[in-house]
C-alpha atoms as a PDB file:
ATOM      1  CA  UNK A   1     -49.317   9.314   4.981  1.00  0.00           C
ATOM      2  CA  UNK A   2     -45.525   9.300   5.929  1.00  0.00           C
ATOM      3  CA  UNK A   3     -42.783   7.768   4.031  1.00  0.00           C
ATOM      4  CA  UNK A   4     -40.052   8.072   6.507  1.00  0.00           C
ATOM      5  CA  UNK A   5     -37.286   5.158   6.951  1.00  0.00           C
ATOM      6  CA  UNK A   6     -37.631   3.488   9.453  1.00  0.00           C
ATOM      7  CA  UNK A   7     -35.244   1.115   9.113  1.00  0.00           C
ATOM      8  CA  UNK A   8     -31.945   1.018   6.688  1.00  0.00           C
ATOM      9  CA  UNK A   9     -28.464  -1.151   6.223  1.00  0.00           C
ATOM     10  CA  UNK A  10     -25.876  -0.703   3.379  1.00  0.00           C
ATOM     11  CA  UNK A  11     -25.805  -3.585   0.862  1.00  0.00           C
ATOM     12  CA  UNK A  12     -22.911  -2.840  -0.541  1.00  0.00           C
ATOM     13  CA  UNK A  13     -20.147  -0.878  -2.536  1.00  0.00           C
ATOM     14  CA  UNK A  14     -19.444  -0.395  -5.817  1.00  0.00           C
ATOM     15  CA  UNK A  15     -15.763   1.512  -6.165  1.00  0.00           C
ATOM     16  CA  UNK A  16     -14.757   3.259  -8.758  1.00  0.00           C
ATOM     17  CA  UNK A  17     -11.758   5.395  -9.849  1.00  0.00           C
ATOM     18  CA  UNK A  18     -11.887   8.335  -7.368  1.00  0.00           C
ATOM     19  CA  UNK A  19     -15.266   7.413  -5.792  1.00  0.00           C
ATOM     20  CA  UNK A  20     -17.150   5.032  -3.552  1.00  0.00           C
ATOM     21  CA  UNK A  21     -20.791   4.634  -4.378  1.00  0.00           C
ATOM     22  CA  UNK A  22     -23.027   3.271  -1.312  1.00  0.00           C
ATOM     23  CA  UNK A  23     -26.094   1.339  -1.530  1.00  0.00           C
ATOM     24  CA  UNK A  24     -28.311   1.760   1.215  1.00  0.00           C
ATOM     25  CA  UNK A  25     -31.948  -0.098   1.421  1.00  0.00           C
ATOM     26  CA  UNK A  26     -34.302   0.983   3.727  1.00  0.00           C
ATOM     27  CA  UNK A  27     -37.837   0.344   4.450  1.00  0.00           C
ATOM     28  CA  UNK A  28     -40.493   3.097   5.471  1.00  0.00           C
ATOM     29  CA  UNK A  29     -43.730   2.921   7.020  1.00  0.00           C
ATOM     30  CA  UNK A  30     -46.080   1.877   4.456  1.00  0.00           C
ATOM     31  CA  UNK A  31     -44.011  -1.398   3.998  1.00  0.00           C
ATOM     32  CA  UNK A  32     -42.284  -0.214   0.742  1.00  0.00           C
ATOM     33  CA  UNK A  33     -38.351  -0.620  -0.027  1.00  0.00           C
ATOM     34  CA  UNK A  34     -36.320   3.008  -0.581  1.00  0.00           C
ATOM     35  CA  UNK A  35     -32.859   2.555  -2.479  1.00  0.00           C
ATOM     36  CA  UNK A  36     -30.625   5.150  -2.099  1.00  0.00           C
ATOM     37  CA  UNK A  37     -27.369   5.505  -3.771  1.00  0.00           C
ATOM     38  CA  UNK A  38     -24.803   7.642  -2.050  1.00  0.00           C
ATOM     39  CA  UNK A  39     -21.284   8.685  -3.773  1.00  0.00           C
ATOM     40  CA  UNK A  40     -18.400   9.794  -1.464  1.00  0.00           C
ATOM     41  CA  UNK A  41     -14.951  10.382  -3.020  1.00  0.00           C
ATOM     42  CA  UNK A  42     -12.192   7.968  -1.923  1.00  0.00           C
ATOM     43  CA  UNK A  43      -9.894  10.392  -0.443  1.00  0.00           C
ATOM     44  CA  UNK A  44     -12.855  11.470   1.966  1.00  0.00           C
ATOM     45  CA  UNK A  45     -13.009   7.401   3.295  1.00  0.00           C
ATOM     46  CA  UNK A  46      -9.194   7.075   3.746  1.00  0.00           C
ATOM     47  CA  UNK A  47      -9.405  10.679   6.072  1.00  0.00           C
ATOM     48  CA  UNK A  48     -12.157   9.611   8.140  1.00  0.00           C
ATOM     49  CA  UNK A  49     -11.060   6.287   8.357  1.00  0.00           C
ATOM     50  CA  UNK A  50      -7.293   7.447   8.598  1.00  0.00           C
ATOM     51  CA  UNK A  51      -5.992   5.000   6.198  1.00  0.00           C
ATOM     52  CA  UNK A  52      -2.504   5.518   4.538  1.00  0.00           C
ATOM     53  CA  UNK A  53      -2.247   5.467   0.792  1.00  0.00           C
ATOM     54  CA  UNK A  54      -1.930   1.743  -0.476  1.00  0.00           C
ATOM     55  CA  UNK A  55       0.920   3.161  -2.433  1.00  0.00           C
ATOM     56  CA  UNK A  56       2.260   3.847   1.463  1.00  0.00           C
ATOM     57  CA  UNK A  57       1.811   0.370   2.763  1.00  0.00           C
ATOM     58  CA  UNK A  58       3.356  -1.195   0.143  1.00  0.00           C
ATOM     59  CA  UNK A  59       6.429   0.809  -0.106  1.00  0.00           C
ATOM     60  CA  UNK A  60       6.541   0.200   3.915  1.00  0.00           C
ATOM     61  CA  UNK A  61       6.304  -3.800   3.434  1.00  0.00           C
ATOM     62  CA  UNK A  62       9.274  -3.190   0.090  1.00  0.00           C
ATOM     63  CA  UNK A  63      11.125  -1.407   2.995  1.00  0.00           C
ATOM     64  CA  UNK A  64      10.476  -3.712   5.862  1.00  0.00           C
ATOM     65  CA  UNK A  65      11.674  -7.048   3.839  1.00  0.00           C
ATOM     66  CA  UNK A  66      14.614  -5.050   2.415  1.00  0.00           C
ATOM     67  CA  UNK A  67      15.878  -5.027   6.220  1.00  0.00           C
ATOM     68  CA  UNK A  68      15.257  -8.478   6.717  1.00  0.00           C
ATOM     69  CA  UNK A  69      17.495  -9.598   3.665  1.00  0.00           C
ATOM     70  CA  UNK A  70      19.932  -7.087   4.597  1.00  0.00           C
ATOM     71  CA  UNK A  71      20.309  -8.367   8.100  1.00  0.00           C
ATOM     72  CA  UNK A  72      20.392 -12.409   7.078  1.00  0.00           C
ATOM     73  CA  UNK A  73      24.187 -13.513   6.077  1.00  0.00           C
ATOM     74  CA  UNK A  74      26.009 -12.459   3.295  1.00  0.00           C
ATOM     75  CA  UNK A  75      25.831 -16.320   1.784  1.00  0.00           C
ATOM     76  CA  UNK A  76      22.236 -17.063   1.770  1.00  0.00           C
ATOM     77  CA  UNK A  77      20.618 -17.285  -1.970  1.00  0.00           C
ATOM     78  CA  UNK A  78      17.956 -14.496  -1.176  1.00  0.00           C
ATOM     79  CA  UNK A  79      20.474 -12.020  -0.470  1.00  0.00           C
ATOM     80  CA  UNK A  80      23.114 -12.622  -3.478  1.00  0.00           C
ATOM     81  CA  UNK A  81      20.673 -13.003  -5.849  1.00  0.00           C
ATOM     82  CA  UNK A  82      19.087  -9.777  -4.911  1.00  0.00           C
ATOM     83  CA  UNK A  83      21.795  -7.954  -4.651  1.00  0.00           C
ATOM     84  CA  UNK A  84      23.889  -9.485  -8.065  1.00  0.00           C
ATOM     85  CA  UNK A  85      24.280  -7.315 -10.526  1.00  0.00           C
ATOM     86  CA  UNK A  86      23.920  -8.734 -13.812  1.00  0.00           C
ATOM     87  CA  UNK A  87      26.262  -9.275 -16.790  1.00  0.00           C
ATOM     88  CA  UNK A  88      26.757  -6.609 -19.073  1.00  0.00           C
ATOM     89  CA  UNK A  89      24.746  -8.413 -22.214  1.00  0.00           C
ATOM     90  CA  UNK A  90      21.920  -9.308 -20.671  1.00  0.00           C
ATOM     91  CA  UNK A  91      18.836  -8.108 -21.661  1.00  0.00           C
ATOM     92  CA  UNK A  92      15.192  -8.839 -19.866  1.00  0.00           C
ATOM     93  CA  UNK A  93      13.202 -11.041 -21.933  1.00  0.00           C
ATOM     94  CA  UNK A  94      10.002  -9.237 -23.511  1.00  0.00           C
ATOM     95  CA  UNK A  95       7.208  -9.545 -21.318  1.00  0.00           C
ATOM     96  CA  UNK A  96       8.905  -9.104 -18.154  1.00  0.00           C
ATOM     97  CA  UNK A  97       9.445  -5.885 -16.383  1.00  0.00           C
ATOM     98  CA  UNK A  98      12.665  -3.275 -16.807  1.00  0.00           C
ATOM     99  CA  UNK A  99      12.955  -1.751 -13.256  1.00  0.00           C
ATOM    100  CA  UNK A 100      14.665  -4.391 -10.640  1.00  0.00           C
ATOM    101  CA  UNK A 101      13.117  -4.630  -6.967  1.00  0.00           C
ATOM    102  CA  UNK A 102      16.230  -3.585  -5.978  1.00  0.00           C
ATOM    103  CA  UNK A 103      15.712  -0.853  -8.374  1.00  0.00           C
ATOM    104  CA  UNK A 104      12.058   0.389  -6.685  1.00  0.00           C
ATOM    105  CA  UNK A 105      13.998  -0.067  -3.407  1.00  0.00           C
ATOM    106  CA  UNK A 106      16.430   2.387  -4.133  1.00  0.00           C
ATOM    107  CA  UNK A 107      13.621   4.977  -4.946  1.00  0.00           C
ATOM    108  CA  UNK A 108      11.723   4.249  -1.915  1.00  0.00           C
ATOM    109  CA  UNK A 109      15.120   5.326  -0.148  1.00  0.00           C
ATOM    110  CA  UNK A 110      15.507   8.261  -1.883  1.00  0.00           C
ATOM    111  CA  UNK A 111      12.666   9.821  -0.124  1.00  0.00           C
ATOM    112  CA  UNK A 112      14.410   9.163   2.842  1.00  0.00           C
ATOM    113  CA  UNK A 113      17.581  10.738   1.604  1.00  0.00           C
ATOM    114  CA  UNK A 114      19.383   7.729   2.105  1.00  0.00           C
ATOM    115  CA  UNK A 115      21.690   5.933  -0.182  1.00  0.00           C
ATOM    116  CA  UNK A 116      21.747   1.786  -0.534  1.00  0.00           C
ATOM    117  CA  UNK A 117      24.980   1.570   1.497  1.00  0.00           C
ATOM    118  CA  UNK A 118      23.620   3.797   4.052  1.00  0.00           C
ATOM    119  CA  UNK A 119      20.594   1.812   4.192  1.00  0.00           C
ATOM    120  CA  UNK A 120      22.055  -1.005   4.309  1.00  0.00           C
ATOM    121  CA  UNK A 121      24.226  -0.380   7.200  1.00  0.00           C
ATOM    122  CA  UNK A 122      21.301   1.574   9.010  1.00  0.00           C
ATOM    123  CA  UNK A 123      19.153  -1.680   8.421  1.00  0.00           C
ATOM    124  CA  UNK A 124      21.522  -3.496  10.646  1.00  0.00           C
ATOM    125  CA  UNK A 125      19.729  -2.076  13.813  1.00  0.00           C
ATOM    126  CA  UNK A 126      16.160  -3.646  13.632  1.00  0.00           C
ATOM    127  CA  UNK A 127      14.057  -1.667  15.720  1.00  0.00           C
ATOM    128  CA  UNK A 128      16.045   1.720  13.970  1.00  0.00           C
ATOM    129  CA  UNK A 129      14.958   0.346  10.772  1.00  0.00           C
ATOM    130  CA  UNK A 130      11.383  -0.877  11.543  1.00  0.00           C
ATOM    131  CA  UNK A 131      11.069   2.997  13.351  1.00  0.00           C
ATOM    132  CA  UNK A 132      12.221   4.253   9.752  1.00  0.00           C
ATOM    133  CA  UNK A 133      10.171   1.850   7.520  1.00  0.00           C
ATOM    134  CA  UNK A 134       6.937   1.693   8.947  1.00  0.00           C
ATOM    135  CA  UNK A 135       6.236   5.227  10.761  1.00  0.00           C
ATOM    136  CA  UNK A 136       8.591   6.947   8.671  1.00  0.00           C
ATOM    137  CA  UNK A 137       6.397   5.639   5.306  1.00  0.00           C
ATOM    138  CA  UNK A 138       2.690   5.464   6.150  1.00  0.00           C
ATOM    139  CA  UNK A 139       2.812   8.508   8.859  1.00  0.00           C
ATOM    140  CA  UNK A 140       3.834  11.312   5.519  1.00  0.00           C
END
């Protein structure tokens, strides 16, 4: 009497913290459904599927919009209120967070040794900046 699979298809995935766990049903010979659960890390999906860290994409989108404002005129509402600075007794309300976007923006630069005046003149050329943003980010 065998009990080899002869059929199987994953269910579905269950992710955790650092891991993926698998489900994968399959049915042998004698009728009878197998489960089998199979953990593989997360870092081990993202090299054989060649995924960028999410942490990667979204600093790449951050960049990629932070071009676009900096290339629309100097009077639109997007741009001055994003680039404002604001008065010297204001304090955030409780609740909301301390670090600006403008603020994560200038981090994201900082890995590219670039400054926000540099960046913002650099983000004048579009295709320069969409070279920098999006291969320079997700490709490290």
């Amino acid at each position: 009497m065998t009990s080899e699979v002869i059929s199987s298809t994953i269910s579905g995935f269950i992710v955790y913290r650092s891991t993926v766990q698998y489900i994968m049903y399959g049915i042998n010979y004698n009728g009878h459904t197998s489960c089998v659960y199979q953990f593989v890390r997360i870092d081990d999906v993202r090299r054989l599927t060649k995924q960028p860290k999410l942490t990667a994409i979204i600093q790449s989108r951050r960049l990629t919009l932070f071009g676009h404002i900096m290339r629309i005129d100097d009077n639109a509402d997007a741009k001055r209120i994003l680039l404002a600075s604001p008065p010297a007794d204001w304090r955030k309300q409780l609740g909301h967070p301390r670090i600006t976007w403008l603020s994560t923006v200038q981090q994201d630069l900082k890995q590219h040794h670039l400054a926000l005046p540099e960046a913002t003149d650099l983000a004048q050329n579009c295709s320069l900046w969409r070279m920098m943003s999006t291969y320079g980010v997700t490709q490290s």
